[in-house]
N, C-alpha and C. Protein backbone atom coordinates (compact mmCIF):
# COMPACT_ATOMS: atom_id res chain seq x y z
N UNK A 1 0.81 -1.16 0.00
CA UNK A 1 0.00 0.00 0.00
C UNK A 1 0.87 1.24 0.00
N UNK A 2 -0.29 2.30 -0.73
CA UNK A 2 0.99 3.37 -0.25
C UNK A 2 0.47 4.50 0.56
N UNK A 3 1.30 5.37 1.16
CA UNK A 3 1.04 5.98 2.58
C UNK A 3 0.91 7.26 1.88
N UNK A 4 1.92 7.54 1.00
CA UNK A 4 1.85 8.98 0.11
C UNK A 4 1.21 9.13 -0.93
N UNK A 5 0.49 10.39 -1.24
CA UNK A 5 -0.46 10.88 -2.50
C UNK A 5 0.70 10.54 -3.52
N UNK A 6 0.63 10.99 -4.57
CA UNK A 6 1.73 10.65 -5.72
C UNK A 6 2.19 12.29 -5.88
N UNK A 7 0.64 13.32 -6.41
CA UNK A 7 0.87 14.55 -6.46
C UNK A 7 0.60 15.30 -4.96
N UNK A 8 0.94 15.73 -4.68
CA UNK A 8 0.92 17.28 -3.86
C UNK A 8 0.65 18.34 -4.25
N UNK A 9 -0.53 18.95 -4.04
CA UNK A 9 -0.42 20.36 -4.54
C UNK A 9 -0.60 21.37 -3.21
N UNK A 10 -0.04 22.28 -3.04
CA UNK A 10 -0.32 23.71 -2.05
C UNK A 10 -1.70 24.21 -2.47
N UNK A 11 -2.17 24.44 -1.59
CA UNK A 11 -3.29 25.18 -1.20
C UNK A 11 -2.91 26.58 -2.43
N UNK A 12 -1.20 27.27 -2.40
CA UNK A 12 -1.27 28.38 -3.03
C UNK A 12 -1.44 28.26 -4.80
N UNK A 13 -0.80 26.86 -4.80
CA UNK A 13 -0.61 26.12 -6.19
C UNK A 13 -1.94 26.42 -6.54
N UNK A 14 -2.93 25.61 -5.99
CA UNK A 14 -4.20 25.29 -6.56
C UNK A 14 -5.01 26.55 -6.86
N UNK A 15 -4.49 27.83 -5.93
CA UNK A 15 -4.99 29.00 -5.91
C UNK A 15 -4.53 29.53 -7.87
N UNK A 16 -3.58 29.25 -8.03
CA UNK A 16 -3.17 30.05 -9.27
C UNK A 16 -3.57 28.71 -10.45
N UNK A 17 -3.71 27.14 -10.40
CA UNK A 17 -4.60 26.70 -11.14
C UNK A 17 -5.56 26.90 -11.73
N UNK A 18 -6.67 27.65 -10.55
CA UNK A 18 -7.50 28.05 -10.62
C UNK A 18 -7.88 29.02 -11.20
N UNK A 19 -7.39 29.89 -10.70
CA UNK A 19 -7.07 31.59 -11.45
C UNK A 19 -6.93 31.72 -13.20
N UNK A 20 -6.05 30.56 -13.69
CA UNK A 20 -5.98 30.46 -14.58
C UNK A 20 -6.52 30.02 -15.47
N UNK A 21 -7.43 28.48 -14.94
CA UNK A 21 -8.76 28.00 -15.65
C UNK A 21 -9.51 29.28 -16.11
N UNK A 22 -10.14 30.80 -14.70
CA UNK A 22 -11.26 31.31 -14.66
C UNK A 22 -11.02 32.32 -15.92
N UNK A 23 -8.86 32.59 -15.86
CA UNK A 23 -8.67 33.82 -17.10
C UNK A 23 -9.10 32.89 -18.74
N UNK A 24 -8.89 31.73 -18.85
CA UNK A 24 -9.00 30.98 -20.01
C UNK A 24 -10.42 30.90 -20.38
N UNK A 25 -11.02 31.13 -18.95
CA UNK A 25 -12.61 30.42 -18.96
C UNK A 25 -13.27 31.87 -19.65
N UNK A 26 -12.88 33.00 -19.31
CA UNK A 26 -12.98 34.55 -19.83
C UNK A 26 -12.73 34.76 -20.75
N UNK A 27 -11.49 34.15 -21.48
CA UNK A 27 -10.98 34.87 -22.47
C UNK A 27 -12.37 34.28 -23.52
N UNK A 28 -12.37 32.49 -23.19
CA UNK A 28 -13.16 32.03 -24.22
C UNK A 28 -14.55 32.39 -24.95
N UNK A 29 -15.41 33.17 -23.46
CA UNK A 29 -16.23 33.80 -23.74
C UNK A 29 -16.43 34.72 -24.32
N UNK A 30 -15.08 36.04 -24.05
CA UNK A 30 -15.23 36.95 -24.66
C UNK A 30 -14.74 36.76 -26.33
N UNK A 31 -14.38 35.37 -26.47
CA UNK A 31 -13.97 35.27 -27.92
C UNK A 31 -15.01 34.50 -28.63
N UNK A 32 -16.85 34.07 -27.92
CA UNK A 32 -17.89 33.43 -28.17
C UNK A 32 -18.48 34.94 -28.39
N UNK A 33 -18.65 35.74 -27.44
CA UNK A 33 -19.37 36.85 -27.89
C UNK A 33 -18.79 37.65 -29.09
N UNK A 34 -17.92 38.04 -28.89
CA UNK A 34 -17.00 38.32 -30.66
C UNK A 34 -17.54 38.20 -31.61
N UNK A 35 -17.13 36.71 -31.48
CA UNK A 35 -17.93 35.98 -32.77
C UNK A 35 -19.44 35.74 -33.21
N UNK A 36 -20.20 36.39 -32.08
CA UNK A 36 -21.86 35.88 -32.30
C UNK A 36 -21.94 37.85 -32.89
N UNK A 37 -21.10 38.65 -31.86
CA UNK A 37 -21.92 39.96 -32.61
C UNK A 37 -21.11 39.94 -34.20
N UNK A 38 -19.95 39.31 -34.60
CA UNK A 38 -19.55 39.54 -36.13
C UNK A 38 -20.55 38.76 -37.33
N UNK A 39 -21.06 37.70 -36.52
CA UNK A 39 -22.40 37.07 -36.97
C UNK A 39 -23.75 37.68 -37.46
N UNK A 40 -23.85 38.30 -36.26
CA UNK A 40 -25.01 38.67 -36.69
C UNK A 40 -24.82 40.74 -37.43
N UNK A 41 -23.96 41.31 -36.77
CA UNK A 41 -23.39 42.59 -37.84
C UNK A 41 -23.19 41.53 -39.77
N UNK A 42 -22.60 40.69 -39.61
CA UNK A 42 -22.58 40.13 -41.10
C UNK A 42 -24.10 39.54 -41.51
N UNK A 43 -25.29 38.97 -40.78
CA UNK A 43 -26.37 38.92 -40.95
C UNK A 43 -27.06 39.91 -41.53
N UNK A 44 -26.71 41.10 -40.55
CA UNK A 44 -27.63 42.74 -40.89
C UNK A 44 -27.05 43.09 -42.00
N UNK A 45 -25.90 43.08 -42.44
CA UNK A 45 -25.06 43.70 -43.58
C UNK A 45 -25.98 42.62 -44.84
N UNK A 46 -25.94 41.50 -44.59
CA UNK A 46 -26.51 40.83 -45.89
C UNK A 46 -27.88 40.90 -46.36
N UNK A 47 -28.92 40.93 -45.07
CA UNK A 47 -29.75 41.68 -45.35
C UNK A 47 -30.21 42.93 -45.97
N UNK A 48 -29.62 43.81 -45.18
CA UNK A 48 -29.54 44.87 -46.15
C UNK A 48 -29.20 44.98 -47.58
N UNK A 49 -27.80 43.77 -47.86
CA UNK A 49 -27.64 44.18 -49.34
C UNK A 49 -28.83 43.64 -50.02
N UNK A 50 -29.42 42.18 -49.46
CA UNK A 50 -30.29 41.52 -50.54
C UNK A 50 -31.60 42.67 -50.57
N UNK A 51 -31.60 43.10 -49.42
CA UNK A 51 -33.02 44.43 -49.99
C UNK A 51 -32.69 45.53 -50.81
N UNK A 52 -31.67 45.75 -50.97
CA UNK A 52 -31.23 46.73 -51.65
C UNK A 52 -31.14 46.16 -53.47
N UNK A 53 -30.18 44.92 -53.45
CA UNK A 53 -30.99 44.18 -54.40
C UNK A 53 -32.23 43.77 -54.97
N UNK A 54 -33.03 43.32 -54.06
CA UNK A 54 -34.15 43.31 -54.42
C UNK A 54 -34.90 44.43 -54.97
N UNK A 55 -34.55 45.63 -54.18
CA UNK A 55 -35.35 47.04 -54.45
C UNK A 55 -35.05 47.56 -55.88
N UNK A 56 -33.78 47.17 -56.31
CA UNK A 56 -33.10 47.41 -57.57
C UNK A 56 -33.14 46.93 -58.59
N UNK A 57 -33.79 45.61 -58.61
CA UNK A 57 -34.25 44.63 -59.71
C UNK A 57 -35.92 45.07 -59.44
N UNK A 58 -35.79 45.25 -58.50
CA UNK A 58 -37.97 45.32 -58.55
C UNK A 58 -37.74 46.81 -59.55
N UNK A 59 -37.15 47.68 -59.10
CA UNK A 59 -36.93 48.95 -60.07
C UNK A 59 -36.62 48.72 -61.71
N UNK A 60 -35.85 47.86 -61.61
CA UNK A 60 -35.51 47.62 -63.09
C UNK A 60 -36.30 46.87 -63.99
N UNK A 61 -37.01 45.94 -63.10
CA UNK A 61 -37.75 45.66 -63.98
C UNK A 61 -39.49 46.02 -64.27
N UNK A 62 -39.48 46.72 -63.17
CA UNK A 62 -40.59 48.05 -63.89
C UNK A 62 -39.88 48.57 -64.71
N UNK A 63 -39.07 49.57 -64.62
CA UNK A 63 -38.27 50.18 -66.17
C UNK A 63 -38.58 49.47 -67.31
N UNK A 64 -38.14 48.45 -67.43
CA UNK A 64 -38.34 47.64 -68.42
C UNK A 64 -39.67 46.72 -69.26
N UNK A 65 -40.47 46.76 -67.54
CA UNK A 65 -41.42 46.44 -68.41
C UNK A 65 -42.44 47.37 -68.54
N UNK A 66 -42.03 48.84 -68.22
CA UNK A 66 -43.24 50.17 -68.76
C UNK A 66 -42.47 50.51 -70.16
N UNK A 67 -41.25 49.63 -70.50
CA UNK A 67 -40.31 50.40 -71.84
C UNK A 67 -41.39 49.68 -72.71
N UNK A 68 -41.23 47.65 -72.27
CA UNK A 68 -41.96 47.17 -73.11
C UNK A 68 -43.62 47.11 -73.21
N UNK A 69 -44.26 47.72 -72.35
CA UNK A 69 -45.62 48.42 -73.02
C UNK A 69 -45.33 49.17 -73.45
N UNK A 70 -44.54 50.79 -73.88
CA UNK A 70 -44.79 51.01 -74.24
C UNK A 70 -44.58 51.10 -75.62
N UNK A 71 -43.40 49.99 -75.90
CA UNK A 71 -43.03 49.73 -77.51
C UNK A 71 -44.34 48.67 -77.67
N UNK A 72 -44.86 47.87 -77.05
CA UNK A 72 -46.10 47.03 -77.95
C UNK A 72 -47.45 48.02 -78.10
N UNK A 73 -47.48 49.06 -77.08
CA UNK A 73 -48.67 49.99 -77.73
C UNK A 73 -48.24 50.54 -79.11
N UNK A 74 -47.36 51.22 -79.19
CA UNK A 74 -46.80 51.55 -80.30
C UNK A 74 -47.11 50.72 -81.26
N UNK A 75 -46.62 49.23 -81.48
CA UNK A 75 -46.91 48.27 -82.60
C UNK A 75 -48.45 47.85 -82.74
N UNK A 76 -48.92 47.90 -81.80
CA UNK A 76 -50.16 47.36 -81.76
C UNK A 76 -51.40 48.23 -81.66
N UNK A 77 -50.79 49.59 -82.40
CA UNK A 77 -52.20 50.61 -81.87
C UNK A 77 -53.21 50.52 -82.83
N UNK A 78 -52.79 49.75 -84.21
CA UNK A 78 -53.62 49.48 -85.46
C UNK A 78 -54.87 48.51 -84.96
N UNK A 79 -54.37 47.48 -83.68
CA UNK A 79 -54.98 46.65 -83.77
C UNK A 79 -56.20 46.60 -82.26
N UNK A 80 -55.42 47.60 -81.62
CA UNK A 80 -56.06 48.10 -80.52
C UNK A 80 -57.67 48.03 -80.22
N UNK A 81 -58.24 48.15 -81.03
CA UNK A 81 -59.79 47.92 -80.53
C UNK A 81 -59.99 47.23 -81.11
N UNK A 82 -59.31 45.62 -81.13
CA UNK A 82 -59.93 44.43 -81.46
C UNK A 82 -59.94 43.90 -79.83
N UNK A 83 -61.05 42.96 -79.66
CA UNK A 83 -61.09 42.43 -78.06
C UNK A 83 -60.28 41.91 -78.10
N UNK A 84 -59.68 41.03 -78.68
CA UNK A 84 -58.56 39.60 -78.90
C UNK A 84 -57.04 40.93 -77.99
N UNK A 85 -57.33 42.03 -79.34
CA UNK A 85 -55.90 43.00 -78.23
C UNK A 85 -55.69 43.56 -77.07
N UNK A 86 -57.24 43.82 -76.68
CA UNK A 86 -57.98 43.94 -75.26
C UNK A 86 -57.20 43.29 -74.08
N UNK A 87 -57.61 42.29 -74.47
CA UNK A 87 -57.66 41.00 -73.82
C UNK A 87 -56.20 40.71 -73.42
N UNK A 88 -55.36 40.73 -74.92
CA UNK A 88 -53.89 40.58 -74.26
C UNK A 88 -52.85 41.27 -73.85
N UNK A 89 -53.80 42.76 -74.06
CA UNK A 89 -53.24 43.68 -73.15
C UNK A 89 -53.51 43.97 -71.81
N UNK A 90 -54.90 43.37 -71.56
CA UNK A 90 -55.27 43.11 -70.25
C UNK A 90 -54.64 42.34 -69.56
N UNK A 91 -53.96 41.17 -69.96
CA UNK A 91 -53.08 40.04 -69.43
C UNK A 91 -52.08 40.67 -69.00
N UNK A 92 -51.14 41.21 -70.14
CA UNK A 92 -49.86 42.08 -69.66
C UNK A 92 -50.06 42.77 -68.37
N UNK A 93 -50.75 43.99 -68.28
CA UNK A 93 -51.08 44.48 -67.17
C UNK A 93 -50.88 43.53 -66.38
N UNK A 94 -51.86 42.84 -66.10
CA UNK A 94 -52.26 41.84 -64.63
C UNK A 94 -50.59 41.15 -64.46
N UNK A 95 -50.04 41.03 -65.18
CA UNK A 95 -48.70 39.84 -64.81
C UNK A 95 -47.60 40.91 -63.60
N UNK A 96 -47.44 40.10 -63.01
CA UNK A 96 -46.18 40.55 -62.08
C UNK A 96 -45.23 41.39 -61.98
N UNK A 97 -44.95 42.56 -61.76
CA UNK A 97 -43.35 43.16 -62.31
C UNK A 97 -42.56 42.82 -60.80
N UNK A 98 -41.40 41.83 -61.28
CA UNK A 98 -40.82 41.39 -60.05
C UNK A 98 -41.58 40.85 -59.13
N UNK A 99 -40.65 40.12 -58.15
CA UNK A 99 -41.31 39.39 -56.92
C UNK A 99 -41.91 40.62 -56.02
N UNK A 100 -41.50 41.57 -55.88
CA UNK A 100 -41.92 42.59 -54.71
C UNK A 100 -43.48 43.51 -55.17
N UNK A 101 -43.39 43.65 -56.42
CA UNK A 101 -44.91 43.82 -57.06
C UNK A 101 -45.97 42.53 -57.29
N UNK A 102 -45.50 41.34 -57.09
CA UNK A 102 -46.30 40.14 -57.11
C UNK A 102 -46.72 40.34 -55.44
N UNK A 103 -45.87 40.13 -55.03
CA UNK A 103 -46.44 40.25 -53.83
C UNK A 103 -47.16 41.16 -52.54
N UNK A 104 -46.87 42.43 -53.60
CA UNK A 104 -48.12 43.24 -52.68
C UNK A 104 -49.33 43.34 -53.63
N UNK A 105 -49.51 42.60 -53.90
CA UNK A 105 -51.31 42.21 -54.68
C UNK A 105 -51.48 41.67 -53.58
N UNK A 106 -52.81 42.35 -53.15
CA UNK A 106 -53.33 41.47 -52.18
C UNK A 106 -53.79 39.92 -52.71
N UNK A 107 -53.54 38.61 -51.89
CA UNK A 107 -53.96 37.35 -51.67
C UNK A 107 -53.29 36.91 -53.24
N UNK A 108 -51.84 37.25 -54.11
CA UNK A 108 -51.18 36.78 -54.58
C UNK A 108 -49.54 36.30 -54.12
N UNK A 109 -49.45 36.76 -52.40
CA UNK A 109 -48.32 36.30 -52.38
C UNK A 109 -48.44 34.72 -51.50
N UNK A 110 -47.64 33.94 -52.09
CA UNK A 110 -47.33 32.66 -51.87
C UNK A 110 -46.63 32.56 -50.88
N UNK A 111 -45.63 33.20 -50.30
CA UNK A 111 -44.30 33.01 -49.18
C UNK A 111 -45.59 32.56 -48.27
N UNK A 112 -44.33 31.99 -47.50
CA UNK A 112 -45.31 31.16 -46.25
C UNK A 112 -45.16 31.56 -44.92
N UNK A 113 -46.38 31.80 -44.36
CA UNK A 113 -45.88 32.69 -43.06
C UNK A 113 -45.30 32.22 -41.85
N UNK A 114 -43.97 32.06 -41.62
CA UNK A 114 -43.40 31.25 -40.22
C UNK A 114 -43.95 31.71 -39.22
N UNK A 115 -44.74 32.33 -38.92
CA UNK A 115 -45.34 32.72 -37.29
C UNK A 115 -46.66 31.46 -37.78
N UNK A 116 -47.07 31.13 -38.71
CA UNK A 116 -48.50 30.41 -38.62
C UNK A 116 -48.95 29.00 -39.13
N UNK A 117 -47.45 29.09 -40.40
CA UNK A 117 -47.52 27.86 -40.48
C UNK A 117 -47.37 26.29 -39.96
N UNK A 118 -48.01 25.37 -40.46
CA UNK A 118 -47.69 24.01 -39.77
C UNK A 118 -46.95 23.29 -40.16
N UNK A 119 -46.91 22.37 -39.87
CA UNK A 119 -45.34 21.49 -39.76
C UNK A 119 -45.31 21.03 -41.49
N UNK A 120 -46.36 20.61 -41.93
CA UNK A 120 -46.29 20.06 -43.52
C UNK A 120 -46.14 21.55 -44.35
N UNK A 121 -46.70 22.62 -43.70
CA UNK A 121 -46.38 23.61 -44.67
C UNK A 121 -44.48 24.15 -44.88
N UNK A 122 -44.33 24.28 -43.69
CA UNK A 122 -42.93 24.38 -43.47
C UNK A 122 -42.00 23.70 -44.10
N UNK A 123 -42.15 22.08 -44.22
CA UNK A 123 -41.35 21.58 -45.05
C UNK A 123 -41.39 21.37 -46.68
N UNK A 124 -42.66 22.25 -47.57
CA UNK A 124 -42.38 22.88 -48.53
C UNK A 124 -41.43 23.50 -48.86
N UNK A 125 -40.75 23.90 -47.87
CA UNK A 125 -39.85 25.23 -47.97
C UNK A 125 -38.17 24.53 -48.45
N UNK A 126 -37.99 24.78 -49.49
CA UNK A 126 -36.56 24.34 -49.80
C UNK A 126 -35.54 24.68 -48.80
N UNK A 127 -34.70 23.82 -48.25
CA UNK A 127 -33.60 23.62 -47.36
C UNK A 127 -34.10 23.36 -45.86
N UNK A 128 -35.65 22.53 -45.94
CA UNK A 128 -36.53 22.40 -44.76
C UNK A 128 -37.26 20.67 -44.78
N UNK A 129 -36.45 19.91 -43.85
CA UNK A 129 -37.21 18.87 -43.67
C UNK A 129 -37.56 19.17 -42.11
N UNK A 130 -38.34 17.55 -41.85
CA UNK A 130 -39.22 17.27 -41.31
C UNK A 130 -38.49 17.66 -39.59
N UNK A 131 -37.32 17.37 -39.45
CA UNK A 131 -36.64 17.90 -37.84
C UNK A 131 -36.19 19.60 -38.18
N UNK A 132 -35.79 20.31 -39.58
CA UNK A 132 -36.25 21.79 -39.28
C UNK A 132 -37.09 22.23 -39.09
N UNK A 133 -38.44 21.96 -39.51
CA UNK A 133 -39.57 22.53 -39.34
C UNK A 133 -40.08 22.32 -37.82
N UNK A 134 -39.61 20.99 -37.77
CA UNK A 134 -40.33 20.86 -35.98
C UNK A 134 -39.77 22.00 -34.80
N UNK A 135 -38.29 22.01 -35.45
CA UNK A 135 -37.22 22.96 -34.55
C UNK A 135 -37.93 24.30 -34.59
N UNK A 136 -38.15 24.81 -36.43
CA UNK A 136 -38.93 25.82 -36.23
C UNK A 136 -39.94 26.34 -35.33
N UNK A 137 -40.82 25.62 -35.13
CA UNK A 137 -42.11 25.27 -34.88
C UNK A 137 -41.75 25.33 -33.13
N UNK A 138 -40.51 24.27 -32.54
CA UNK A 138 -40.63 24.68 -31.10
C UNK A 138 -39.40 26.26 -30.84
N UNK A 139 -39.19 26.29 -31.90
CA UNK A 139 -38.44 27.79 -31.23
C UNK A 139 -39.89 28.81 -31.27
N UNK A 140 -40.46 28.76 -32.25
CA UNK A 140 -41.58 29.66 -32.13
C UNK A 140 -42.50 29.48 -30.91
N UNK A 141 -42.63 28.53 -30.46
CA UNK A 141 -43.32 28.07 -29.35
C UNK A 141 -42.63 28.41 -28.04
N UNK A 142 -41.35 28.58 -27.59
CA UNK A 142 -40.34 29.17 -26.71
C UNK A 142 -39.80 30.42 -26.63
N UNK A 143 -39.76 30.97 -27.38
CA UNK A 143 -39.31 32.45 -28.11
C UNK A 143 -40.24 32.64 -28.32
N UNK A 144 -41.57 32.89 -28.97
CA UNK A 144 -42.69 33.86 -29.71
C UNK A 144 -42.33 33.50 -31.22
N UNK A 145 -43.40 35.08 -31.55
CA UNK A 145 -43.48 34.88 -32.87
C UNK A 145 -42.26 35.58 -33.60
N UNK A 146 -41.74 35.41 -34.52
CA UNK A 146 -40.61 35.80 -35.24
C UNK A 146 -41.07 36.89 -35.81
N UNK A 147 -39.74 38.02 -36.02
CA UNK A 147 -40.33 39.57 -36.09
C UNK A 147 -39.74 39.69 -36.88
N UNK A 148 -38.79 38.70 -38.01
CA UNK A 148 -38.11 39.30 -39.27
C UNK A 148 -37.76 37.90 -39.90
N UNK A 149 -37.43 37.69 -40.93
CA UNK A 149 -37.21 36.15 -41.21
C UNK A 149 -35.98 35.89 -40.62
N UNK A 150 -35.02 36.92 -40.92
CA UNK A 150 -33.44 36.96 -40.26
C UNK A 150 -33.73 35.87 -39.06
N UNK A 151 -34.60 35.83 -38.04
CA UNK A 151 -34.68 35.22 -37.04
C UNK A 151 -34.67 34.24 -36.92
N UNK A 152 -34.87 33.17 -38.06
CA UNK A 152 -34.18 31.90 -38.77
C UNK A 152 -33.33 31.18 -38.48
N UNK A 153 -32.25 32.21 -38.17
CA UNK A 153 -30.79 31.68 -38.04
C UNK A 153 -30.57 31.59 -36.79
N UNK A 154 -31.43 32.07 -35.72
CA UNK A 154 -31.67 31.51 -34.18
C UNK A 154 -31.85 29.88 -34.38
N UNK A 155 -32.55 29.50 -35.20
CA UNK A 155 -33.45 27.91 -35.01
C UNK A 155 -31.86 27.19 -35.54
N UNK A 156 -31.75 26.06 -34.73
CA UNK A 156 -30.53 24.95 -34.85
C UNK A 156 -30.95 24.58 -36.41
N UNK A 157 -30.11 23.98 -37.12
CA UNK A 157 -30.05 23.55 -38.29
C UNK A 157 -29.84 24.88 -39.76
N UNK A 158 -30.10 26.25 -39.15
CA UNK A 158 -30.22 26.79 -40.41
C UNK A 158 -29.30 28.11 -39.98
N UNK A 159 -28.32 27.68 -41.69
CA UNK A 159 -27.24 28.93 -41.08
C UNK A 159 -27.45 29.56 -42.68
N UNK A 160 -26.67 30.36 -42.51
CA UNK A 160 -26.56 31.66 -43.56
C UNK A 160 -26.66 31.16 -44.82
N UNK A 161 -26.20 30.13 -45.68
CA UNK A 161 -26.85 29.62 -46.82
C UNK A 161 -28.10 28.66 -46.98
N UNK A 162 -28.34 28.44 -46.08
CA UNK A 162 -29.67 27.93 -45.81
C UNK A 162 -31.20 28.74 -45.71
N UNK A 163 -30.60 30.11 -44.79
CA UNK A 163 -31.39 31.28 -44.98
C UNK A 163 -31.73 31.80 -46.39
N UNK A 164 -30.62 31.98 -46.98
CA UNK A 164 -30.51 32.58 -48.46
C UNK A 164 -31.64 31.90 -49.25
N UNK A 165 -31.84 30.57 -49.46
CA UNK A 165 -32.53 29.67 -50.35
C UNK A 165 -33.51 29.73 -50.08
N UNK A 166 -34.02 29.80 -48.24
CA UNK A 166 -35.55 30.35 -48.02
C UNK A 166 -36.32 31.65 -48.13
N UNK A 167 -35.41 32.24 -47.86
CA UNK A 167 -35.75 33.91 -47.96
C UNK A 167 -36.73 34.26 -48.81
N UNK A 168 -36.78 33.61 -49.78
CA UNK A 168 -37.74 34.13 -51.12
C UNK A 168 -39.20 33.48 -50.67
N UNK A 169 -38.98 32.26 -50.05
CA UNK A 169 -40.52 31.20 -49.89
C UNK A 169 -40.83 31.62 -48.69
N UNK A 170 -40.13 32.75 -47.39
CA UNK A 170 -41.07 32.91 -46.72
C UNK A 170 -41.13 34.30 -45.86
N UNK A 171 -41.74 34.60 -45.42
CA UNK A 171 -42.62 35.74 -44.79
C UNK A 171 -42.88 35.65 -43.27
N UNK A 172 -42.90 37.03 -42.55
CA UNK A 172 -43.28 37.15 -41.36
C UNK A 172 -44.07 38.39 -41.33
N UNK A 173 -45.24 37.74 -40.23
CA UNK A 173 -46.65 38.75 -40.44
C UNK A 173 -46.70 38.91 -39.30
């Protein structure tokens, strides 16, 4: 048997062990928070650009498509009060300019609303199976209702290119 410990440590030893775990245990945190606010400052930054994109293609392509009415009125003013031209100038009108004019028609936008949807609707959503949607579904249930889609990237499973691919299919109301 043996009578002696193997290690020994001082009471003062263990004092500066310690000390040193708590500076490592600090530093690590302050290098977790770091990294969550460069996260989410790079979140807000991408957001912003894709609206700014978006705002810029929704612009352009009104431009483009008030250029192209008004070069088919032009071609088509001979034929103008036939119904048949009526008709498919009535179509034109009604069609979409961009996603951001589709979707403020009332009861034409499709995105799906994450504060309301259910579990089968959710996994419509490209880059969404059956354990994201549930995750969805209990973060919304623990947290509330989501106040921007950005809020996405709270729920386990979905990080910044995953967001990107949904962004378009869904909505918060």
């Amino acid at each position: 048997m043996r009578d002696k410990a193997r290690t020994v440590i001082s009471p003062g030893n263990a004092l500066v062990v310690i000390m040193l775990l708590v500076a490592i245990l600090g530093l690590s945190l302050a290098l977790i928070v770091q990294q969550s606010m460069n996260l989410t400052a790079l979140a807000g930054n991408d957001a912003l650009t894709s609206s700014q994109a978006e705002n810029a293609a929704g612009s352009e392509a009104t431009t483009q498509s008030d250029e192209r009415v008004d070069e088919q009125s032009d071609e088509q003013s001979d034929a103008a009060d036939s119904p048949a031209a009526e008709s498919h100038n009535a179509t034109q009108d009604s069609e979409p300019q961009g996603q951001d004019a589709s979707n403020a028609i009332a009861g034409n936008d499709t995105r799906i609303n994450i504060n309301t949807a259910t579990l089968e609707e959710l996994q419509t959503i490209t880059g969404v199976g059956p354990v994201t949607a549930q995750r969805i579904i209990d973060h919304r249930n623990t947290v509330g209702r989501f106040t921007s889609v950005d809020e996405l990237m709270d729920v386990s499973g979905i990080g910044a290119k995953t967001l990107e691919k949904m962004r378009d299919q869904v909505r918060v109301e």
